[in-house]
Protein backbone atom coordinates (compact mmCIF):
# COMPACT_ATOMS: atom_id res chain seq x y z
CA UNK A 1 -13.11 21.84 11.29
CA UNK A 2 -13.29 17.82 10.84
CA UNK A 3 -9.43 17.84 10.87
CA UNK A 4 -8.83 19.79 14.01
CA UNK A 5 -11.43 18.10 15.67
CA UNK A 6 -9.47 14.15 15.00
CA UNK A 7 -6.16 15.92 16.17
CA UNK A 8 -7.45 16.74 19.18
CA UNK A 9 -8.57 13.06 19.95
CA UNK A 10 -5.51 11.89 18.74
CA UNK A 11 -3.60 14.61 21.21
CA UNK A 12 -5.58 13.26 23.58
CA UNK A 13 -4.55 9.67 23.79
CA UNK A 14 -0.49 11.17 22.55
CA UNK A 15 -0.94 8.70 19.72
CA UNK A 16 0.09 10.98 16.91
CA UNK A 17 1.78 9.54 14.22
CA UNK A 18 3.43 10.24 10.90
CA UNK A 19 0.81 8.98 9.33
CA UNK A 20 -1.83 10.80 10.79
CA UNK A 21 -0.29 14.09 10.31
CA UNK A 22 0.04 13.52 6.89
CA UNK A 23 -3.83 12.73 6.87
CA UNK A 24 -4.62 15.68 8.66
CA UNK A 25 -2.86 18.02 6.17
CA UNK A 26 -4.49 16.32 3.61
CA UNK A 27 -7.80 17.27 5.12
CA UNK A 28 -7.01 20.90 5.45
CA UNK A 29 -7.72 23.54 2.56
CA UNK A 30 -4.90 23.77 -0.18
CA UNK A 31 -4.09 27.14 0.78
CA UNK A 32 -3.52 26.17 4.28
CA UNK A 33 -0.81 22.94 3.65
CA UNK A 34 0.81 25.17 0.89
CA UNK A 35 1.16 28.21 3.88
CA UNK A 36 2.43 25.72 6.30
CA UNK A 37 4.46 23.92 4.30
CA UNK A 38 6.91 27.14 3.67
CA UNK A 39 7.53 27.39 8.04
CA UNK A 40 10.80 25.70 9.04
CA UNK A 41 11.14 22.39 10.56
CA UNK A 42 10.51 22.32 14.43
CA UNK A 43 14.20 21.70 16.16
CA UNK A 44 15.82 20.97 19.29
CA UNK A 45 18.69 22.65 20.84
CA UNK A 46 19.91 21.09 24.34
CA UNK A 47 22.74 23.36 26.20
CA UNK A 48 24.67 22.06 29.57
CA UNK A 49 24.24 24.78 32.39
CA UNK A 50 27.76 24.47 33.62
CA UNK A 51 28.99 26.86 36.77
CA UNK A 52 32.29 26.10 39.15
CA UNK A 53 31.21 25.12 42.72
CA UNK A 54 31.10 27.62 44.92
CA UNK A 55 32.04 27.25 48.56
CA UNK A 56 30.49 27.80 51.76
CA UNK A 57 32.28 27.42 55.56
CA UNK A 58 29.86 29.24 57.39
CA UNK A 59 27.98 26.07 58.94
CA UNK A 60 29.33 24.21 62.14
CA UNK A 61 29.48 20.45 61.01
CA UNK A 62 26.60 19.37 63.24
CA UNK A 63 24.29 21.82 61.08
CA UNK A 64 25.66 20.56 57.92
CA UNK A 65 23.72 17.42 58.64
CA UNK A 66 20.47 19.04 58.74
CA UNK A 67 21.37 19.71 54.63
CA UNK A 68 22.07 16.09 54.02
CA UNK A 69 20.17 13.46 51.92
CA UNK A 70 18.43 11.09 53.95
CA UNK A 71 21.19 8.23 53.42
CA UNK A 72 23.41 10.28 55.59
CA UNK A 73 21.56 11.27 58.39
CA UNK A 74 22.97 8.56 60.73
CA UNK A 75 26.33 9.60 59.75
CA UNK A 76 28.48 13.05 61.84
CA UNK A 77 28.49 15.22 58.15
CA UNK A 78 31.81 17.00 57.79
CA UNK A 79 31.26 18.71 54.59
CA UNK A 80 28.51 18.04 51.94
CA UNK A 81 28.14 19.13 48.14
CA UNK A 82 25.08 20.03 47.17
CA UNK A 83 24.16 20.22 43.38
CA UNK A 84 20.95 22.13 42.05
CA UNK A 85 19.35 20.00 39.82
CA UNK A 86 17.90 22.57 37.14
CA UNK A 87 15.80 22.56 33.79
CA UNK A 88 14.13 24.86 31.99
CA UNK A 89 12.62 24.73 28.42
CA UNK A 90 12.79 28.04 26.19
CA UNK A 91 10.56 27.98 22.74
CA UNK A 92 10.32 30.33 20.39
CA UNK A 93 7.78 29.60 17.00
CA UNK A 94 6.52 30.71 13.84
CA UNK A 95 2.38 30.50 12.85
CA UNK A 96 0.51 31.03 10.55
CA UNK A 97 -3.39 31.28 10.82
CA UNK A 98 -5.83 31.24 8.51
CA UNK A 99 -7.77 34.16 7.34
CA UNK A 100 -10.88 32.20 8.19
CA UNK A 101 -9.33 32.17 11.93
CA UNK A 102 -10.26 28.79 12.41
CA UNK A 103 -6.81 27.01 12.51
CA UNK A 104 -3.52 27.42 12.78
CA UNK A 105 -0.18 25.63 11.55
CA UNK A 106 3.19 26.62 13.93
CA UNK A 107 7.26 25.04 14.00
CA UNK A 108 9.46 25.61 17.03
CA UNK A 109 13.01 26.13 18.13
CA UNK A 110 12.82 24.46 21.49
CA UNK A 111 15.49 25.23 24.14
CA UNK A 112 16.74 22.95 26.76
CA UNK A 113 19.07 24.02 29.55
CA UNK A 114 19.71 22.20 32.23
CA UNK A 115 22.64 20.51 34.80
CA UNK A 116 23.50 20.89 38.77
CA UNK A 117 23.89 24.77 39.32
CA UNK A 118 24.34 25.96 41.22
CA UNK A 119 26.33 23.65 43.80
CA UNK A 120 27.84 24.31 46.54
CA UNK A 121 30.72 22.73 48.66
CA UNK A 122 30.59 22.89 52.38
CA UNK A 123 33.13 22.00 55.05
CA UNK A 124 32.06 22.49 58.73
CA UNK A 125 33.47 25.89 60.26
CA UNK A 126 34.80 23.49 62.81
CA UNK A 127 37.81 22.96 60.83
CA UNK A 128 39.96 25.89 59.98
CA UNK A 129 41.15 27.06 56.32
CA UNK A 130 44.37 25.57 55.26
CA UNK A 131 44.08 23.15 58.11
CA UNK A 132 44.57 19.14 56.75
CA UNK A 133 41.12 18.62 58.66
CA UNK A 134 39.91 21.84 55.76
CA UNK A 135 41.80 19.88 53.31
CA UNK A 136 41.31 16.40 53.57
CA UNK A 137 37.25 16.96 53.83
CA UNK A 138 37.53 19.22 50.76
CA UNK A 139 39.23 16.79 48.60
CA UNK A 140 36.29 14.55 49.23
CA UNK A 141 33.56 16.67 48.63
CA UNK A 142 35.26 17.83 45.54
CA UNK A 143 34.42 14.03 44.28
CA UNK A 144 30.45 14.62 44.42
CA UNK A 145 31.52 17.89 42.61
CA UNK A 146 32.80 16.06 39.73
CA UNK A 147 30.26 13.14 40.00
CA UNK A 148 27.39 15.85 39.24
CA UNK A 149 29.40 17.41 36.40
CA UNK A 150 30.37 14.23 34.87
CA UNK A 151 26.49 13.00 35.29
CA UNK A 152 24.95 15.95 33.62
CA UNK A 153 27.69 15.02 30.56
CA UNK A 154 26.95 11.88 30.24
CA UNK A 155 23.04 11.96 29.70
CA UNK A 156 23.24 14.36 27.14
CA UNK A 157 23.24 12.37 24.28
CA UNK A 158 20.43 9.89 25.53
CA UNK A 159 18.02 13.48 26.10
CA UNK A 160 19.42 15.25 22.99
CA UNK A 161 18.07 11.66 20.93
CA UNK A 162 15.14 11.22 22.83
CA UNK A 163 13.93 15.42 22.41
CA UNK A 164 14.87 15.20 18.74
CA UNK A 165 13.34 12.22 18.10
CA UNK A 166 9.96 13.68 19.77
CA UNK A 167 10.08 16.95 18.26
CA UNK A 168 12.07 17.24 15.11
CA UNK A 169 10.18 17.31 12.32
CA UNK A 170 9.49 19.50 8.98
CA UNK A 171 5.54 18.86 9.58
CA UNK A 172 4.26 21.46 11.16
CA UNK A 173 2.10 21.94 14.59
CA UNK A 174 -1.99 21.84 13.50
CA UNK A 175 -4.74 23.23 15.55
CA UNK A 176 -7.05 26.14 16.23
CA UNK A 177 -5.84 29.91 16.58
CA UNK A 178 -3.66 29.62 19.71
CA UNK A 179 -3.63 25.92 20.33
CA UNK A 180 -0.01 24.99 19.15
CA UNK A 181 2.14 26.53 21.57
CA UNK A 182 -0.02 26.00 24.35
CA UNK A 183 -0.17 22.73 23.37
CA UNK A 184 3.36 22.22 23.00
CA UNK A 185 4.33 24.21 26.32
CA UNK A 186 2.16 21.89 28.50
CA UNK A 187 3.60 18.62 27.02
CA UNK A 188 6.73 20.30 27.77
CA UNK A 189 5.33 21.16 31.70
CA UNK A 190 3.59 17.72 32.09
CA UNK A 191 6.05 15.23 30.54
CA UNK A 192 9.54 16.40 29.36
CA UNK A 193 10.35 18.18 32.48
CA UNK A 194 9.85 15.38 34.65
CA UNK A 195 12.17 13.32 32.56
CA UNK A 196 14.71 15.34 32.22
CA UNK A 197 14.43 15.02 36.50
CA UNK A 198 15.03 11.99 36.43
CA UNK A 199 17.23 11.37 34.51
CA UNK A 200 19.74 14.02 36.60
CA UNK A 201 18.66 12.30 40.08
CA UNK A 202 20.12 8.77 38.72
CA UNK A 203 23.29 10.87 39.90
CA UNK A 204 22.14 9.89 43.40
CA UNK A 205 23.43 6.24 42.77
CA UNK A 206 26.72 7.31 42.23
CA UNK A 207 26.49 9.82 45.29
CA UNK A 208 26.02 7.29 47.12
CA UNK A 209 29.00 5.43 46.27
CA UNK A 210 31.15 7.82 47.28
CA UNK A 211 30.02 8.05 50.70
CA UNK A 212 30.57 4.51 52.01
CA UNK A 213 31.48 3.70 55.12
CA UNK A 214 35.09 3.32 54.35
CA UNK A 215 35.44 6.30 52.99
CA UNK A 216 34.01 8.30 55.85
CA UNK A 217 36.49 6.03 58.31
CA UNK A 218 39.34 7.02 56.14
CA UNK A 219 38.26 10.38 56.21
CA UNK A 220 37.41 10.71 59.81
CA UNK A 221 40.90 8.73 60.97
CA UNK A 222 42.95 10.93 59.11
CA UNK A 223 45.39 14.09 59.76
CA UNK A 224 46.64 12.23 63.17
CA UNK A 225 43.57 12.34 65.15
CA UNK A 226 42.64 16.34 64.03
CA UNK A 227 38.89 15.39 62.63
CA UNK A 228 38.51 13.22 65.29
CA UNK A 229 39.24 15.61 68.42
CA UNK A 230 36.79 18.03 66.55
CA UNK A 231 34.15 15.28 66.79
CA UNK A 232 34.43 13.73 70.16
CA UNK A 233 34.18 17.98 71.78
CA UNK A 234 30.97 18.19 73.84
């Protein structure tokens, strides 16, 4: 009971270390560590939730705008790409409780998915299939399409590190009957999904990027005055 009750101060202030642990087992009854010590080590899977863009020309372009980020509200939106940013952690454990039911020692598999999906590209109804107005905005919002793949490549690595480094470990969870995975799911909840968040909205930097002014004035000046006529219609 005296080691449960210091590892849920410690939990408390999210100051467990190594160290610690190893004190705790050391505090709990031989029969216990030996139990616990037989679970596998807790690990970390991370998978990339990859889906092609779908399309959508069912909007007019001046209702496209309503969809927009804020940074392009001031702007006429021809097409847009939207992204999904989604994450969801799966975890699956092992426990074993003591006959005394008055702890409990777990390991996880923990299961990350997450990336843009599902996104969507969008070119105003405005401007006909197979026209070069359709064509030209297309090709442009097939650049934020890539952006948010290549994004959700590129951070892989720096969340696969930081989970595993968090998580991975051969010394099991500790705690009363029931505690671990609750435990476990609402550090998940409270902390790891928010960072995962952020780290897919950096994309929005690069977004950004992409739709500078020049760009749109290429964009909008192109196909001989076709985008153009479409725009200055009452």
């Amino acid at each position: 009971m005296i080691a449960i009750m210091c590892y849920r101060k410690c939990s408390l202030r999210r100051r467990l270390t190594a160290a610690f642990i190893a004190l705790l087992g050391a505090c709990l009854p031989l029969a216990v560590v030996a139990n616990c010590s037989e679970l596998p080590p807790t690990k970390v899977e991370v998978n990339l939730l990859e889906t092609p863009a779908s399309t959508n020309f069912q909007y007019s372009y001046r209702q496209l705008r309503a969809l927009t980020e804020d940074y392009r509200q001031q702007q006429e939106t021809l097409g847009l790409a939207r992204g999904n940013a989604s994450t969801r952690f799966a975890i699956e454990g092992r426990t074993w409780r003591a006959k005394n039911a008055q702890s409990e020692c777990s390991s996880f598999e923990i299961r990350l998915s997450y990336g843009f999906s599902p996104i969507t590209v969008y070119v105003g109804r405005e401007f006909a299939k197979g026209s070069c107005a359709h064509d030209e905005i297309y090709r442009h919002e097939l650049q934020h399409v890539e952006t948010y793949q290549q994004h959700a490549r590129a951070i892989r690595d720096e969340i696969t590190q930081t989970l595993k480094q968090r998580f991975e470990s051969s010394t099991p969870w500790y705690g009363a009957p029931g505690e671990t995975a609750t435990r476990l799911q609402r550090e998940l909840d409270e902390r790891w999904l928010p960072y995962v968040q952020r780290m897919l909205d950096r994309v929005k930097v690069a977004q950004r990027r992409i739709d500078s002014p020049e760009e749109y004035a290429r964009v909008a000046a192109s196909c001989n005055g076709e985008i153009k006529a479409v725009l200055s219609r009452p």
